[in-house]
C-alpha atoms as a PDB file:
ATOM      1  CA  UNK A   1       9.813   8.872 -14.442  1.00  0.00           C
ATOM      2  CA  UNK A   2      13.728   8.088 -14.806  1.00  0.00           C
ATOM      3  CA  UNK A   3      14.792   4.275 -15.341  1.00  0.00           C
ATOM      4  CA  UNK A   4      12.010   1.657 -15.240  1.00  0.00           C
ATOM      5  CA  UNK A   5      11.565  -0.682 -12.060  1.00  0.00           C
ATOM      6  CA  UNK A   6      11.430  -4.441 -12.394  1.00  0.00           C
ATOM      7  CA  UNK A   7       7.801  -5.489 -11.901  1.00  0.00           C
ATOM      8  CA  UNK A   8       7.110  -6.930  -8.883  1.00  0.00           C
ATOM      9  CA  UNK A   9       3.477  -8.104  -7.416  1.00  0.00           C
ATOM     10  CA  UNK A  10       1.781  -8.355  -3.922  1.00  0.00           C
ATOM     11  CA  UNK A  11      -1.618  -9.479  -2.577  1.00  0.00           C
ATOM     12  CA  UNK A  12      -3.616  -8.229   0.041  1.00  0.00           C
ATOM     13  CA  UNK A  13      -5.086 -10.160   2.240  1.00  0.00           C
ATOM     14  CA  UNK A  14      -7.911  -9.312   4.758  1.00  0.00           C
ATOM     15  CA  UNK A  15      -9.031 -12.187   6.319  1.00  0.00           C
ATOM     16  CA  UNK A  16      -9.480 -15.942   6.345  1.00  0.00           C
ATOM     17  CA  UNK A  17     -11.331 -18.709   8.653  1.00  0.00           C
ATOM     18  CA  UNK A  18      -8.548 -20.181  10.774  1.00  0.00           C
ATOM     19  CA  UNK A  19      -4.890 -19.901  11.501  1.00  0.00           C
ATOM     20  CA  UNK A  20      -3.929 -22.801   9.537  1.00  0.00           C
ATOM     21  CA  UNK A  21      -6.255 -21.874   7.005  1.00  0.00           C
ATOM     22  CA  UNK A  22      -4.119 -18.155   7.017  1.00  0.00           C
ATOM     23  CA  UNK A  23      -0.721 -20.220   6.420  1.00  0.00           C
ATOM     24  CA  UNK A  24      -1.697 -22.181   3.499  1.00  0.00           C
ATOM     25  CA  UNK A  25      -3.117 -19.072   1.866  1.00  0.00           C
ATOM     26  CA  UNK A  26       0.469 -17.485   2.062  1.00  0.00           C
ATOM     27  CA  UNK A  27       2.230 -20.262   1.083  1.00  0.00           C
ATOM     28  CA  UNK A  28       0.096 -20.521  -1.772  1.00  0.00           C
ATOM     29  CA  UNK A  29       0.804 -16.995  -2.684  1.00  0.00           C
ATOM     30  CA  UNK A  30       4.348 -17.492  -2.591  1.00  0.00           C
ATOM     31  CA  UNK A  31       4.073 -20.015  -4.779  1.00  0.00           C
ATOM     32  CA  UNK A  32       1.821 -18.433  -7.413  1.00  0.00           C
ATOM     33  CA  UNK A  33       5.102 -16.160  -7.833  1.00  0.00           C
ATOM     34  CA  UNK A  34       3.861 -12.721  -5.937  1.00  0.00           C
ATOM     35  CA  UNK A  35       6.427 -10.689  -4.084  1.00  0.00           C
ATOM     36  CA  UNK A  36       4.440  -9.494  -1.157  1.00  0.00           C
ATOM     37  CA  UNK A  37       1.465 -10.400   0.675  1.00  0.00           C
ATOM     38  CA  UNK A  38      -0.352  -7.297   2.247  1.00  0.00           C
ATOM     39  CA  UNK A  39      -2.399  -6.936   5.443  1.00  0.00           C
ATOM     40  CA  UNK A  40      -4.730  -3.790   6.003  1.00  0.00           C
ATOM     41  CA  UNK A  41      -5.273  -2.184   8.678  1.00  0.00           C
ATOM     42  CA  UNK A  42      -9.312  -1.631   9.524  1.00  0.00           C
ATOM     43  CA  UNK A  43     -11.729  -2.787  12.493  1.00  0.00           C
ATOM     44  CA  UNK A  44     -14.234  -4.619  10.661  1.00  0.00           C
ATOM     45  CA  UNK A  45     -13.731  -8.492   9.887  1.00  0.00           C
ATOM     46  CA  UNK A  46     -10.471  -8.741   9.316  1.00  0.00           C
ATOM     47  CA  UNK A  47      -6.776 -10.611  10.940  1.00  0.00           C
ATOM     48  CA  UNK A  48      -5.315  -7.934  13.426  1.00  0.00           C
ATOM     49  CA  UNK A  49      -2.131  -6.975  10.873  1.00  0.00           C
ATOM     50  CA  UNK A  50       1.075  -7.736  13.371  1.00  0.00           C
ATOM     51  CA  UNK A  51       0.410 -11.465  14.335  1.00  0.00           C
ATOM     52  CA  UNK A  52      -0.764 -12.165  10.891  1.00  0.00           C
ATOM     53  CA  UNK A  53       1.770 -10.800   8.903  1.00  0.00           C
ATOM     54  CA  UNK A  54       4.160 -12.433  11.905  1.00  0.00           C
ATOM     55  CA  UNK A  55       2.187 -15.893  10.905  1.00  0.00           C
ATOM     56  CA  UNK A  56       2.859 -15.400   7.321  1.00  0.00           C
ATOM     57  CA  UNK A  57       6.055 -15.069   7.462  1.00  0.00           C
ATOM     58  CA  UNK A  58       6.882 -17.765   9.689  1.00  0.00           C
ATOM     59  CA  UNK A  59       4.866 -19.511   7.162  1.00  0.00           C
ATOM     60  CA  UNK A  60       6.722 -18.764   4.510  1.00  0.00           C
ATOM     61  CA  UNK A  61      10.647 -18.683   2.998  1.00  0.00           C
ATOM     62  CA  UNK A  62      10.813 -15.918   0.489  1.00  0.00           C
ATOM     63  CA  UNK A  63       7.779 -13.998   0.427  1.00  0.00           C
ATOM     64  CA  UNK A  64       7.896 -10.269   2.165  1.00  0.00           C
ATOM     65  CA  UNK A  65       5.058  -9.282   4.003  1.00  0.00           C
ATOM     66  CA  UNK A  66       3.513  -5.695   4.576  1.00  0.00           C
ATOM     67  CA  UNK A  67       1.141  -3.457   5.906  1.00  0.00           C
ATOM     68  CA  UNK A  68      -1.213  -1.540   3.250  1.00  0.00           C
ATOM     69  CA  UNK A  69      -1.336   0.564   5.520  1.00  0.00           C
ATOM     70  CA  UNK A  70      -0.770   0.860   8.940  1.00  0.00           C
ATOM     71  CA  UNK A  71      -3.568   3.884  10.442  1.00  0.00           C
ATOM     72  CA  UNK A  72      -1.090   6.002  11.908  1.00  0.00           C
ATOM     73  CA  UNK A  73      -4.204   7.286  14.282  1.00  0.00           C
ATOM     74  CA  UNK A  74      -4.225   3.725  15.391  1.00  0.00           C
ATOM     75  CA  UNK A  75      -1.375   3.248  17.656  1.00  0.00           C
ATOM     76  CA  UNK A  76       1.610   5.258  18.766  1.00  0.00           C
ATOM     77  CA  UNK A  77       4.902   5.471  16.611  1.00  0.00           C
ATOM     78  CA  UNK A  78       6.768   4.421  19.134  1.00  0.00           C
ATOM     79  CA  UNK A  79       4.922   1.217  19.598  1.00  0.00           C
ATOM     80  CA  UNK A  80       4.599   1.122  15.609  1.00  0.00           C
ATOM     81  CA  UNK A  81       8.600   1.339  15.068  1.00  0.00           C
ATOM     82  CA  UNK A  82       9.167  -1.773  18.022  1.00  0.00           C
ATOM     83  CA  UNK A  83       6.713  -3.648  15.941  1.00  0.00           C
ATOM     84  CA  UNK A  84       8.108  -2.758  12.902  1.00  0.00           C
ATOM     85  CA  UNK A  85      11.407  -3.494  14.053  1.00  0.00           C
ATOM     86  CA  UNK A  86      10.137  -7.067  15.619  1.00  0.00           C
ATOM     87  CA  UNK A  87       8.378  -8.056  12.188  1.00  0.00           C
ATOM     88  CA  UNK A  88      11.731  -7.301   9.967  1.00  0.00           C
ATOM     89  CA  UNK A  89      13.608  -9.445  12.993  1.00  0.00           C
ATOM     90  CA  UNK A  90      11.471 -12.308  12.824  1.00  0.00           C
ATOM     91  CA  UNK A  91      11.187 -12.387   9.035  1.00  0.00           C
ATOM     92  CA  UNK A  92      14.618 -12.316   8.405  1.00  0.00           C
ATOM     93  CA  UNK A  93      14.015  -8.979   6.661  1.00  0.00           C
ATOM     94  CA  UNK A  94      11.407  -9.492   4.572  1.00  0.00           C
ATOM     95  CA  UNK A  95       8.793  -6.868   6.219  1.00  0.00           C
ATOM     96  CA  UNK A  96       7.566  -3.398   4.075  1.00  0.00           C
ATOM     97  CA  UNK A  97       6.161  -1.036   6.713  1.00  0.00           C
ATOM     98  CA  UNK A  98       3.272   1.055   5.469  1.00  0.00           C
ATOM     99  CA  UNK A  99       1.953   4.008   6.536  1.00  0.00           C
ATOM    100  CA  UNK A 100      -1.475   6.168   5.968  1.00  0.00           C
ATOM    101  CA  UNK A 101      -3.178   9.142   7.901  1.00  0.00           C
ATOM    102  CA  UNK A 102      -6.605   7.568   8.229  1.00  0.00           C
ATOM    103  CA  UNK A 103      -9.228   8.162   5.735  1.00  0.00           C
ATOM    104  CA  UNK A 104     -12.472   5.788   6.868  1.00  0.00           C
ATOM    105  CA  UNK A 105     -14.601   7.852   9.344  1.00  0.00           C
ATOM    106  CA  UNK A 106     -16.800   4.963  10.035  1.00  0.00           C
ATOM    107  CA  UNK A 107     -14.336   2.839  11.783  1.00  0.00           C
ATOM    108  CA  UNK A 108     -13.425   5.739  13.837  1.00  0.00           C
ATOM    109  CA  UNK A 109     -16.554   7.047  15.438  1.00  0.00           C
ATOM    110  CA  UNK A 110     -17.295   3.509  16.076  1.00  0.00           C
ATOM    111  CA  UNK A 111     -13.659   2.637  18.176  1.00  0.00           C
ATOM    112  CA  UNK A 112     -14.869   6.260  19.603  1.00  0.00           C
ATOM    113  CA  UNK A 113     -11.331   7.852  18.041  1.00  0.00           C
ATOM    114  CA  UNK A 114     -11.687  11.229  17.070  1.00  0.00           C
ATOM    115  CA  UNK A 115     -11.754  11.696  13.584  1.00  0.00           C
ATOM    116  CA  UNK A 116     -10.163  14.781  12.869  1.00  0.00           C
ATOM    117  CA  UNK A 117      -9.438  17.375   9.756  1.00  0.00           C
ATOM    118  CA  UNK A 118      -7.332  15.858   7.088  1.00  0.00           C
ATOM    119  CA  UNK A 119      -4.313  18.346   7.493  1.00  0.00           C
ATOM    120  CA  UNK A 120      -4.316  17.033  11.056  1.00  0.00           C
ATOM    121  CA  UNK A 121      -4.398  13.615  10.362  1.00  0.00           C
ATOM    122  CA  UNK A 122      -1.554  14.329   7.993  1.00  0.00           C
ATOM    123  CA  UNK A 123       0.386  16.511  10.402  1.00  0.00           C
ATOM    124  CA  UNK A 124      -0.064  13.774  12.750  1.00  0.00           C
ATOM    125  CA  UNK A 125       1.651  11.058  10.523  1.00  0.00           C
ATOM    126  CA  UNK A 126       4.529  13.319   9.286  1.00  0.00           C
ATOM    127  CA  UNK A 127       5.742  13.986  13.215  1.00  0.00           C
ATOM    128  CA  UNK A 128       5.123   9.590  13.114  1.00  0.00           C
ATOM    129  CA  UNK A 129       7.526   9.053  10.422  1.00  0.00           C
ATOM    130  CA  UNK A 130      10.194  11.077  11.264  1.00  0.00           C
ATOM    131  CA  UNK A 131      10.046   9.104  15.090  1.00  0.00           C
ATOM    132  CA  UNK A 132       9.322   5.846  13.743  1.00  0.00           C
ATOM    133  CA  UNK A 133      12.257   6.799  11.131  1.00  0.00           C
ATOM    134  CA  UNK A 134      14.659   7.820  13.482  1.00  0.00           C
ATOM    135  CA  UNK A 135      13.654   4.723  16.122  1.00  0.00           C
ATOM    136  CA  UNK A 136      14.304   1.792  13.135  1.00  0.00           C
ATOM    137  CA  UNK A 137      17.708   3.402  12.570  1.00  0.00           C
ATOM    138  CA  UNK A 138      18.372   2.867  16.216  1.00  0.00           C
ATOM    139  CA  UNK A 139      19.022   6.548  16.918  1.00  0.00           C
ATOM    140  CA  UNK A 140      17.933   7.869  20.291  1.00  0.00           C
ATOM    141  CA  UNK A 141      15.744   9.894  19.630  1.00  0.00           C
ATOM    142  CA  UNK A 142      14.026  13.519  20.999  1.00  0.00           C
ATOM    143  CA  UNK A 143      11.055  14.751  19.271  1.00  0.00           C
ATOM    144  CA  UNK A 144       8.663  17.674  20.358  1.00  0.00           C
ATOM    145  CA  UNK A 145       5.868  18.301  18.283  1.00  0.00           C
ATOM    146  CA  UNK A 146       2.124  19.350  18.234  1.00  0.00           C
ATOM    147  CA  UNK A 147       1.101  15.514  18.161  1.00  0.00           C
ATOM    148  CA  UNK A 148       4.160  13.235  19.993  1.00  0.00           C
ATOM    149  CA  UNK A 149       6.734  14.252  22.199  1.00  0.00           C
ATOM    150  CA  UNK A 150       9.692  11.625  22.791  1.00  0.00           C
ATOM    151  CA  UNK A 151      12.513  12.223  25.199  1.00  0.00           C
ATOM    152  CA  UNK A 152      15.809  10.524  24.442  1.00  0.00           C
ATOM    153  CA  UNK A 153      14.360   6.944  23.462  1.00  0.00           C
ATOM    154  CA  UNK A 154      16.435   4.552  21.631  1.00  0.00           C
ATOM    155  CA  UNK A 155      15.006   2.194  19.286  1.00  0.00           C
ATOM    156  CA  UNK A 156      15.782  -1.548  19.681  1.00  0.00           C
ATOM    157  CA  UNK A 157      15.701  -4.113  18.472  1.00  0.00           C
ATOM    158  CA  UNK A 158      17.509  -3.096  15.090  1.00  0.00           C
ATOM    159  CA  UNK A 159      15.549  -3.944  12.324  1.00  0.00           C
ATOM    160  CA  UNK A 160      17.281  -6.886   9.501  1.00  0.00           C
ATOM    161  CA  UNK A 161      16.747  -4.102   6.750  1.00  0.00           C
ATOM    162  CA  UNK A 162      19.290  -1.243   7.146  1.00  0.00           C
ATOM    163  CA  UNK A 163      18.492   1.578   8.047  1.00  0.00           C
ATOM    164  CA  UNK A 164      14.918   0.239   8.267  1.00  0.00           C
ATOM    165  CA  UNK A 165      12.828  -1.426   5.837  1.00  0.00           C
ATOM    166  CA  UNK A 166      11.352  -0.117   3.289  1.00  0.00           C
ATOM    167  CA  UNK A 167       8.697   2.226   4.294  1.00  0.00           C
ATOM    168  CA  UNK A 168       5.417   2.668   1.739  1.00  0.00           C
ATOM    169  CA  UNK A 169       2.925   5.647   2.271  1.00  0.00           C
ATOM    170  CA  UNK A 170       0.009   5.918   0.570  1.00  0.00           C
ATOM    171  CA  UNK A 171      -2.291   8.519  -0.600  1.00  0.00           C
ATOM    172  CA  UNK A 172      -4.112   9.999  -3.252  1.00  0.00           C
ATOM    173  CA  UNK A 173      -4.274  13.588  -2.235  1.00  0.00           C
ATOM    174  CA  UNK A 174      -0.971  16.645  -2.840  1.00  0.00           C
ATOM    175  CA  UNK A 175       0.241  16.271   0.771  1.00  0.00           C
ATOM    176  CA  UNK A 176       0.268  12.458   1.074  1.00  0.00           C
ATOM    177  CA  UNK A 177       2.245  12.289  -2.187  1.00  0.00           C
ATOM    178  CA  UNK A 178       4.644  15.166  -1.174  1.00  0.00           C
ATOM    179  CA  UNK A 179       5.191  13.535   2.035  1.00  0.00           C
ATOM    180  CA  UNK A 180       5.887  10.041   0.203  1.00  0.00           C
ATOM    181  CA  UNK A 181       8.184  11.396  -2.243  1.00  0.00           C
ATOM    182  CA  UNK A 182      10.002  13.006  -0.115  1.00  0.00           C
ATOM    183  CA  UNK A 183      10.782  10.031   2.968  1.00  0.00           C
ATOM    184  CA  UNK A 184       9.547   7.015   1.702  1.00  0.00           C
ATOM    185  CA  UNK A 185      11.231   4.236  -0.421  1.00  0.00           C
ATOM    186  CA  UNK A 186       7.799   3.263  -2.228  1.00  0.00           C
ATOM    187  CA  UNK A 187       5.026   5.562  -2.710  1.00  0.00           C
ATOM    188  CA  UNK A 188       1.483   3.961  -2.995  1.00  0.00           C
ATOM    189  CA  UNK A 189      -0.746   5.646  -5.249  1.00  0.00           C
ATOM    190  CA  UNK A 190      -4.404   5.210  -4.531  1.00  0.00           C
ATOM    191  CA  UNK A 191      -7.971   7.029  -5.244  1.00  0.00           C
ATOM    192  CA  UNK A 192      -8.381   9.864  -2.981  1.00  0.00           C
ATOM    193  CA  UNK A 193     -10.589   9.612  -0.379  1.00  0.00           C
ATOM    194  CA  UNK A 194     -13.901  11.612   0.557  1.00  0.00           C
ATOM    195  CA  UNK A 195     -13.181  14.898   2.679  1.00  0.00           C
ATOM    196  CA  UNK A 196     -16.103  13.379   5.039  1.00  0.00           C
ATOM    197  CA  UNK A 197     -14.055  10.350   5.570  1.00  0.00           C
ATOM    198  CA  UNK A 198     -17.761   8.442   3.887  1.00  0.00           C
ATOM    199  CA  UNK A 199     -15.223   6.373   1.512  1.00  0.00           C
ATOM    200  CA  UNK A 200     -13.264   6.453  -1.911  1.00  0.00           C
ATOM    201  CA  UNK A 201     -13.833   9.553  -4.428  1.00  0.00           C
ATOM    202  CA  UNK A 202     -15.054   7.624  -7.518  1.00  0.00           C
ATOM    203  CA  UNK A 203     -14.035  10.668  -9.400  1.00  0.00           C
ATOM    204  CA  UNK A 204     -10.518  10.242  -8.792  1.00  0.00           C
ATOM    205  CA  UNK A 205     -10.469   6.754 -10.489  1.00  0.00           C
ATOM    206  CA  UNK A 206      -9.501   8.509 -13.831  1.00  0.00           C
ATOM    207  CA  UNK A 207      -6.157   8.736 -16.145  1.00  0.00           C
ATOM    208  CA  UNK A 208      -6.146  12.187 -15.586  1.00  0.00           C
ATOM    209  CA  UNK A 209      -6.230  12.316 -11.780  1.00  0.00           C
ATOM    210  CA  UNK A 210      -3.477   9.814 -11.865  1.00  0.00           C
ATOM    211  CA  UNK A 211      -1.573  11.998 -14.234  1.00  0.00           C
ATOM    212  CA  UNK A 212      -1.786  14.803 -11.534  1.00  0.00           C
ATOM    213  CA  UNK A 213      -0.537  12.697  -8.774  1.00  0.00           C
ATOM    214  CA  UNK A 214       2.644  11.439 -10.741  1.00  0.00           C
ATOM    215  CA  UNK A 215       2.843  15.215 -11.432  1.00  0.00           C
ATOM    216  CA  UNK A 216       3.145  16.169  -7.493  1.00  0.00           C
ATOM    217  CA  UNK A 217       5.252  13.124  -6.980  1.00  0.00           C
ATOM    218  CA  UNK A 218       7.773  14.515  -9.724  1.00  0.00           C
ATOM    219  CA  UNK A 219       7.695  17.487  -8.215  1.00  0.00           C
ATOM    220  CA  UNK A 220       8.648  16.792  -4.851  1.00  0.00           C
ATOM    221  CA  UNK A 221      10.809  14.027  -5.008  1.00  0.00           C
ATOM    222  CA  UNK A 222      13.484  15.831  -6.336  1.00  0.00           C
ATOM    223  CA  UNK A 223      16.950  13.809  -6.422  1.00  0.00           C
ATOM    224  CA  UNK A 224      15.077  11.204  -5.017  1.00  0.00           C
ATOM    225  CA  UNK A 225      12.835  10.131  -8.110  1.00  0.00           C
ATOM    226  CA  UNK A 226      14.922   7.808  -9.662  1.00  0.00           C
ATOM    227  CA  UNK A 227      14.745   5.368  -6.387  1.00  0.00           C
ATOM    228  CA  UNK A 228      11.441   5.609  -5.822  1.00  0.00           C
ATOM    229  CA  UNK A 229       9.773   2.800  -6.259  1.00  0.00           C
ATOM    230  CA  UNK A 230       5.644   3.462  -6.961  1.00  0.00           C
ATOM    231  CA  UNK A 231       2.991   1.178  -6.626  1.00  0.00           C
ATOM    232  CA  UNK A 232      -1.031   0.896  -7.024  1.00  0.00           C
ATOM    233  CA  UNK A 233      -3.648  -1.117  -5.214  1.00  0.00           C
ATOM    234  CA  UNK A 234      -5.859  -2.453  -8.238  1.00  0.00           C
ATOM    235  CA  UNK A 235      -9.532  -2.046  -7.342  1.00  0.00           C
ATOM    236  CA  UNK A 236     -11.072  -5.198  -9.696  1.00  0.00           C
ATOM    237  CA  UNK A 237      -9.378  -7.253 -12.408  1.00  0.00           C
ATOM    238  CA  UNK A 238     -11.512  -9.263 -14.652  1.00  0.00           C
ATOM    239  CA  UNK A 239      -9.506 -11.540 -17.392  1.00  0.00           C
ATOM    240  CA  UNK A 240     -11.738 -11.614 -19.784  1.00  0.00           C
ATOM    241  CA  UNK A 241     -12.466 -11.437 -24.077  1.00  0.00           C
ATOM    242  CA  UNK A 242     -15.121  -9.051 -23.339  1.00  0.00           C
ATOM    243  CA  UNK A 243     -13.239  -5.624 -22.056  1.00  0.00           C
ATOM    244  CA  UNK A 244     -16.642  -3.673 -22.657  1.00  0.00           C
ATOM    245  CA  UNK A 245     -19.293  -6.072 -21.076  1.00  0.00           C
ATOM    246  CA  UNK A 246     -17.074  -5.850 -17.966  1.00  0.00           C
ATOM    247  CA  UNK A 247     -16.297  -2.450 -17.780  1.00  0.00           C
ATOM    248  CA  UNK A 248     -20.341  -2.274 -18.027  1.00  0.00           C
ATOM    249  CA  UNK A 249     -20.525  -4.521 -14.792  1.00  0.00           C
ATOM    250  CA  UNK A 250     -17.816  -2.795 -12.907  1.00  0.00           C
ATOM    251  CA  UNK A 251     -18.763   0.716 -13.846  1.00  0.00           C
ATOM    252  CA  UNK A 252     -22.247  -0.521 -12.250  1.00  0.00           C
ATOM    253  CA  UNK A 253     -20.111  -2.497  -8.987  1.00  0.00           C
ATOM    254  CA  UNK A 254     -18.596   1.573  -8.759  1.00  0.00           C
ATOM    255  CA  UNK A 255     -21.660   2.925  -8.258  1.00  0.00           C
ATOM    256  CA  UNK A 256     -22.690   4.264 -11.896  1.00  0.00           C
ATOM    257  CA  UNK A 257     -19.454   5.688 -13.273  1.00  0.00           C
ATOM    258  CA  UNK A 258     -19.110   5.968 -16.968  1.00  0.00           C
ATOM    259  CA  UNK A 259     -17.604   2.747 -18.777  1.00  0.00           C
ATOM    260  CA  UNK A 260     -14.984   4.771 -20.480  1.00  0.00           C
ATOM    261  CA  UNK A 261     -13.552   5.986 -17.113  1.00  0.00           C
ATOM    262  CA  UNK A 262     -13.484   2.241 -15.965  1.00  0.00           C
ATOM    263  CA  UNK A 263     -11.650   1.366 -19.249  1.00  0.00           C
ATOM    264  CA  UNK A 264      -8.819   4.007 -18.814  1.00  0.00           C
ATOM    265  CA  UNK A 265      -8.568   3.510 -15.078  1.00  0.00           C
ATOM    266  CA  UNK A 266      -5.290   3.167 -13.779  1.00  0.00           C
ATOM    267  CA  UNK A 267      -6.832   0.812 -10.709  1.00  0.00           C
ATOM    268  CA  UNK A 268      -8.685  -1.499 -12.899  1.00  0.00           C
ATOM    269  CA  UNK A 269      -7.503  -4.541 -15.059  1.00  0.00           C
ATOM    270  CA  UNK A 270      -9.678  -5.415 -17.927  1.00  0.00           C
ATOM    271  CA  UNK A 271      -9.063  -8.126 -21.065  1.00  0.00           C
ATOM    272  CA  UNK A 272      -6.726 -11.648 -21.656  1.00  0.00           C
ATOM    273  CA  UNK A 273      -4.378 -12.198 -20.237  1.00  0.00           C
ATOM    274  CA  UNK A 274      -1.936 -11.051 -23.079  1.00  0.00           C
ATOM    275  CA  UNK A 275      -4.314  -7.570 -23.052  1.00  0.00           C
ATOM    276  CA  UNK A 276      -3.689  -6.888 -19.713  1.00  0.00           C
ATOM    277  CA  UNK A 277       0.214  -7.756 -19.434  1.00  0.00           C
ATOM    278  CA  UNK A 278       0.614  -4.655 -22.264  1.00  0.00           C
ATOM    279  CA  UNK A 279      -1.406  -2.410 -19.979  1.00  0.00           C
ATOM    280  CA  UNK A 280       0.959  -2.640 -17.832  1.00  0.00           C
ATOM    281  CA  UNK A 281       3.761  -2.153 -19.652  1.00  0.00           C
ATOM    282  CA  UNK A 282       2.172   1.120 -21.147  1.00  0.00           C
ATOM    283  CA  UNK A 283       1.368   1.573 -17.799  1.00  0.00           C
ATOM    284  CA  UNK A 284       4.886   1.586 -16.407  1.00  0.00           C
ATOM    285  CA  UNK A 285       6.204   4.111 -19.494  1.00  0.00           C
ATOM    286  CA  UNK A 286       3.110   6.199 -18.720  1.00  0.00           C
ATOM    287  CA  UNK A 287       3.594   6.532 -15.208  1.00  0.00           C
ATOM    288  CA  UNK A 288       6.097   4.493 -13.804  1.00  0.00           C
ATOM    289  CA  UNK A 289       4.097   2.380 -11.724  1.00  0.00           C
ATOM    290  CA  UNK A 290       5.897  -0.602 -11.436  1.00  0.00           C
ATOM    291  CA  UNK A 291       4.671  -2.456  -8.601  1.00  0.00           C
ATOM    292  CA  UNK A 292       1.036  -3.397  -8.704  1.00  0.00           C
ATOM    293  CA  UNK A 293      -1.233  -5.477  -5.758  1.00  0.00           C
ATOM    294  CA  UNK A 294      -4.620  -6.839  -6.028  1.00  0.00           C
ATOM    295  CA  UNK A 295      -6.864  -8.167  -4.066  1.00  0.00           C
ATOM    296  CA  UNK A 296      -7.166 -11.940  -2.669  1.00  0.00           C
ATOM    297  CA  UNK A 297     -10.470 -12.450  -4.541  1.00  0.00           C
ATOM    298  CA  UNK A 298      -7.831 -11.718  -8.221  1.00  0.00           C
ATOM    299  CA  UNK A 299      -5.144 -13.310  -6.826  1.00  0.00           C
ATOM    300  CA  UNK A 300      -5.130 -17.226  -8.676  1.00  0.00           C
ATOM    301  CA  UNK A 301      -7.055 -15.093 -12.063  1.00  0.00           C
ATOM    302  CA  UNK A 302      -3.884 -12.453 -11.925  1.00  0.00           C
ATOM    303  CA  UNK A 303      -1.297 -15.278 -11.354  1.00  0.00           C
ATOM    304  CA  UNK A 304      -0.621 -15.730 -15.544  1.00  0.00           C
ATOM    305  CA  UNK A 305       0.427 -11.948 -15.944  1.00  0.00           C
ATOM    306  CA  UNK A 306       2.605 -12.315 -12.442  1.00  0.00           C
ATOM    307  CA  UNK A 307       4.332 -15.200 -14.522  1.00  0.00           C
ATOM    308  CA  UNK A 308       4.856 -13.138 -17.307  1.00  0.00           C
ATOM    309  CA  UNK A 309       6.021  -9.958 -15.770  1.00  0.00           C
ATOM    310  CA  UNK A 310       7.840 -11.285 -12.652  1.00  0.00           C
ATOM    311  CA  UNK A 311      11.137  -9.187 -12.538  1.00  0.00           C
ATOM    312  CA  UNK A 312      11.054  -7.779 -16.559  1.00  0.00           C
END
């Protein structure tokens, strides 16, 4: 994959019980050493991801804040890129914007949004970047496409982060990854998700399938390979002595995979803490996934290996 990234670590971070509640948790993940702390982006019970990435960072002094991801069918680019714009202002820079297409039909049908073929979904978000793009660099921009059409609209305020901040899109599927290699500055890769929108493919959790997607990312990135940054959401780490008793467990947690494919899986952690830092060094040669975030429910278990790691 060209020279190695530094590692660097985030944490995502769906929900908690009160706003003060929501501050102490990021200040206590700054302080356990992560880089980032996430938000997603879903209806069900979670923070709405501008205020409480806006909280967090008000919260904070050196941690960046992001959104993994923001559902481009969700709101308007042009809204999106103000936001955007507004987070990076207040956080004196520190804001990651993420992108996806939409890939949970559930949430959908019940905000009564039409859920629509993936190559429209990802038609959609390409004509999205390329305003929301164009509106963080403070261009005035005119767009006519099939999805948006903007008509001389200049984007203020101007973000910290020149010409925006870094922008993260995520997928598991050809286009998604063609798309990120070719205009973002961090490309998240992730399980693909059911055609039916019913979830994640558990099929795609394997070495192989992440071989393929590091193979489209190659492809398309072109010049641009050596600055891309990639990064993984991890979907369970378990510090443990006993890899295969909890590779049993999570293959069951999975719904019935095979242990071996939980073993190998580029999304899953298994083993000490020493077991798991060489992962991810292999990891990072293998693939050159160099940025990793798990899950608020790992975050004080993963904090020994962000020690370790931080910034080697």
């Amino acid at each position: 994959m060209g020279p190695r990234h530094r590692f660097r670590f985030g944490v995502t971070v769906p929900t908690v019980s009160s706003g003060p509640a929501w501050a102490e948790r990021a200040r206590l993940i700054e302080g356990l050493g992560y880089a980032t702390l996430h938000v997603p982006d879903h209806f069900r019970e979670q923070l709405a991801p501008v205020p409480a990435l806006t909280a967090a960072a008000l919260a904070t002094t050196r941690l960046r804040v992001g959104s993994l991801v923001f559902c481009n069918d969700f709101r308007h680019p042009v809204v999106l890129a103000k936001e955007a714009a507004t987070l990076d202002v207040v956080s004196g820079g520190r804001f990651e914007l993420g992108l996806g297409a939409g890939w949970l039909r559930e949430e959908y049908d019940q905000a009564g949004i039409p859920f629509d073929a993936p190559g429209a979904r990802v038609d959609r978000l390409v004509e999205a970047v390329a305003i929301a793009k164009g509106l963080l660099a403070g261009e005035r921009v005119t767009f006519k496409g099939r999805y948006y059409a903007i008509a001389g609209l200049e984007g203020r305020p101007l973000p910290v982060q020149r010409p925006h901040p870094p922008i993260v899109i995520g997928g598991g599927g050809r286009r998604m990854l063609t798309l990120a290699a070719r205009e973002a500055s961090i490309v998240g890769l992730v399980p693909g998700a059911r055609r039916d929108g019913g979830g994640l493919d558990r099929a795609d959790f394997t070495a192989a399938a992440m071989r393929q997607k590091i193979a489209w990312v190659r492809e398309a990135a072109g010049d641009r390979l050596d600055s891309l940054e990639l990064h993984t959401l991890i979907q369970a780490v378990v510090v443990t002595s006993d890899r295969q008793a909890a590779a049993d467990q999570l293959a069951t947690r999975f719904g019935g995979i095979a242990r071996d494919v939980v073993l190998e899986s580029p999304y899953v952690l298994l083993g000490t803490a020493a077991e798991i830092c060489e992962t991810l060094r292999q990891r990072r040669d293998q693939y050159g996934i160099s940025y990793i975030t798990v899950f608020d429910r790992d975050a004080e278990a993963f904090a020994p290996i962000v020690a370790s790691l931080t910034s080697t």
